[in-house]
N, C-alpha and C. Protein backbone atom coordinates (compact mmCIF):
# COMPACT_ATOMS: atom_id res chain seq x y z
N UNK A 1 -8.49 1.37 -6.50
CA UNK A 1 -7.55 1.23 -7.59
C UNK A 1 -6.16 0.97 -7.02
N UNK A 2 -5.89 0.00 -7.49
CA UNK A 2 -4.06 -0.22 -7.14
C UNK A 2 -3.37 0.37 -7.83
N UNK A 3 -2.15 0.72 -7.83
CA UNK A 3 -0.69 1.30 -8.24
C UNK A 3 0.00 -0.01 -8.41
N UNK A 4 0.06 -0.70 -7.79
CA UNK A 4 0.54 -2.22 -8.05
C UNK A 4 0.49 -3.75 -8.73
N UNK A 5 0.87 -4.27 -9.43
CA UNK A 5 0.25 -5.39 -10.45
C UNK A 5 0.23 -6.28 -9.53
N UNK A 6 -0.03 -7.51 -9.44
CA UNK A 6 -0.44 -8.75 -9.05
C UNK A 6 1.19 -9.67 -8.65
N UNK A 7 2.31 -9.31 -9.80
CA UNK A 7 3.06 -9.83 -9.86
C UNK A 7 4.39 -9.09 -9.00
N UNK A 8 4.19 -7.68 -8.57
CA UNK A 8 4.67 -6.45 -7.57
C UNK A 8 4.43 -7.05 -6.26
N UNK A 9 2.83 -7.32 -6.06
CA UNK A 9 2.44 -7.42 -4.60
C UNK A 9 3.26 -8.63 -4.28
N UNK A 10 2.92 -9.93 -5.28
CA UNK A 10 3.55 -11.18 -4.54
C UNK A 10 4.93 -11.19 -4.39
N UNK A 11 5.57 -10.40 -5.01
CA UNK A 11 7.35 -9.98 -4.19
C UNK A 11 7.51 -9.85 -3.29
N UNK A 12 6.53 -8.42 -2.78
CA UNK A 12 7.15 -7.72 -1.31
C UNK A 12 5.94 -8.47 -0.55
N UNK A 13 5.33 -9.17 -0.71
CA UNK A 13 4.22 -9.98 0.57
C UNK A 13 4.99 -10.39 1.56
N UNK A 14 6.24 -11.21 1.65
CA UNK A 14 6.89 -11.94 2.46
C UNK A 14 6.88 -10.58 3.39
N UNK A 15 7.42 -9.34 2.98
CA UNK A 15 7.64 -8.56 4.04
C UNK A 15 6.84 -7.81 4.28
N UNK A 16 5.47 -8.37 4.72
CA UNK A 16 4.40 -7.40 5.32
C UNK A 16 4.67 -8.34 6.78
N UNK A 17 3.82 -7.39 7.38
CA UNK A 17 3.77 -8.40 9.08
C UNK A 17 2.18 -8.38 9.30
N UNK A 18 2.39 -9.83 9.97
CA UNK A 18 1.08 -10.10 10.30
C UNK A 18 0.78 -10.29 12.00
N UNK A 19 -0.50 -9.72 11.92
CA UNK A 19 -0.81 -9.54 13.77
C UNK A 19 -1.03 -11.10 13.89
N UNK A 20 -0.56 -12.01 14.72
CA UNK A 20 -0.88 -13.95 14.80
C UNK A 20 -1.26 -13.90 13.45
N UNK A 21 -0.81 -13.60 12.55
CA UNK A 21 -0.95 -14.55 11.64
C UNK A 21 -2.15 -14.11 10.64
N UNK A 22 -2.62 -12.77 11.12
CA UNK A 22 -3.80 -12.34 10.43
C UNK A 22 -3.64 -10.91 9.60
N UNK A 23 -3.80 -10.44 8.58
CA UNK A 23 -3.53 -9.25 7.97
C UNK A 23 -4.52 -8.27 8.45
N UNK A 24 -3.68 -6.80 9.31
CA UNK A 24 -4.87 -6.04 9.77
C UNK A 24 -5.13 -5.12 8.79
N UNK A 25 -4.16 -4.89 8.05
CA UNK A 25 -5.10 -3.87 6.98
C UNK A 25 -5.08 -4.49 5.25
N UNK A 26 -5.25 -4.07 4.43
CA UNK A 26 -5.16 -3.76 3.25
C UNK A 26 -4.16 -3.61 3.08
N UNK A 27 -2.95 -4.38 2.60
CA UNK A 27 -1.55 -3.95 2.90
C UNK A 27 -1.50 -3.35 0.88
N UNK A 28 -2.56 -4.10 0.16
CA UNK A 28 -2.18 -3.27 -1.23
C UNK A 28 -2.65 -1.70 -0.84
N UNK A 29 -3.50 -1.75 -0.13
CA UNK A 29 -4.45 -0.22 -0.34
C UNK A 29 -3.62 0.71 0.01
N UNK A 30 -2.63 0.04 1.18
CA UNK A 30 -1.49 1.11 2.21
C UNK A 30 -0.68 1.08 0.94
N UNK A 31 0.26 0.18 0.62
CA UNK A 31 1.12 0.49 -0.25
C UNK A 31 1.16 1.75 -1.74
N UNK A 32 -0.58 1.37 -2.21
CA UNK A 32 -0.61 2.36 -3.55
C UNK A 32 -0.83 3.64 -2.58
N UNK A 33 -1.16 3.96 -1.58
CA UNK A 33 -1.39 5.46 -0.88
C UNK A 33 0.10 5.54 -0.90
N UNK A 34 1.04 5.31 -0.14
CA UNK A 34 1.88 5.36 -0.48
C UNK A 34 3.09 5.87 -1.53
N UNK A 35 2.85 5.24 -2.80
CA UNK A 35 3.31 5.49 -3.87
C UNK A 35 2.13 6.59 -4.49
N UNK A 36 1.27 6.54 -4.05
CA UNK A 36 0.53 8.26 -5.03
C UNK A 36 0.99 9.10 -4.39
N UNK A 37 1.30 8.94 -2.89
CA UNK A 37 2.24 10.55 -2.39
C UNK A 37 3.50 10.58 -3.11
N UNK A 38 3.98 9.80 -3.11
CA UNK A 38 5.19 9.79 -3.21
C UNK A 38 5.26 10.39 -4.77
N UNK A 39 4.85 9.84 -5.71
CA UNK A 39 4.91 10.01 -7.01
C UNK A 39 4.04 11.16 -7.21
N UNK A 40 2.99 11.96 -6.63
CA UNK A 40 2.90 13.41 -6.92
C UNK A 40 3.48 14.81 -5.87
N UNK A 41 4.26 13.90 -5.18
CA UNK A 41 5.02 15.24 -3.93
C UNK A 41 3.86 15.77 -3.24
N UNK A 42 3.04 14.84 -2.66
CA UNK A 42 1.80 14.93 -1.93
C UNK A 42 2.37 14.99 -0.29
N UNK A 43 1.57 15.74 0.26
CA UNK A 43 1.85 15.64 1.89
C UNK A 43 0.46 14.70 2.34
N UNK A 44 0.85 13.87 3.67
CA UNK A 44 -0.54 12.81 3.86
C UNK A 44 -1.80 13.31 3.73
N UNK A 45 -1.80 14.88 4.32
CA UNK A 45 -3.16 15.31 4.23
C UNK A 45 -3.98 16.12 3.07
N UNK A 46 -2.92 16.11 2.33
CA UNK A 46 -3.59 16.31 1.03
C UNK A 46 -3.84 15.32 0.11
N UNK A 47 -3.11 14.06 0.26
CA UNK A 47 -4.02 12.48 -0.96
C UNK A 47 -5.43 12.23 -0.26
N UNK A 48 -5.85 11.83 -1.53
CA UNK A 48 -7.27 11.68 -1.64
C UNK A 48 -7.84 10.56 -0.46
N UNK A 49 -8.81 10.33 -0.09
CA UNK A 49 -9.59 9.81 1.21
C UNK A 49 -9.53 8.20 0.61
N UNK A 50 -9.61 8.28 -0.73
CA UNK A 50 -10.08 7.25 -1.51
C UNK A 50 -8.48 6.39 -2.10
């Protein structure tokens, strides 16, 4: 599940980095982990695996 719309991601895309040119992770999947800590005052090891 994303935290992010379609029209969010293609904003900040320019500023992801890419290894040559290739995306190594899930840069939506990192971003909504991200914003669910953030938005429930979560520490890393307590958000969900998922």
């Amino acid at each position: 599940m994303s935290l992010l719309s379609e029209s969010q991601m293609e904003r900040i895309e320019p500023f992801f980095s890419l290894a040559h040119r290739v995306p190594c992770v899930d840069d939506r999947r990192v971003l909504s982990g991200i914003v669910y800590v953030i938005r429930n005052g979560l520490q890393w090891k307590d958000a969900p695996k998922a």
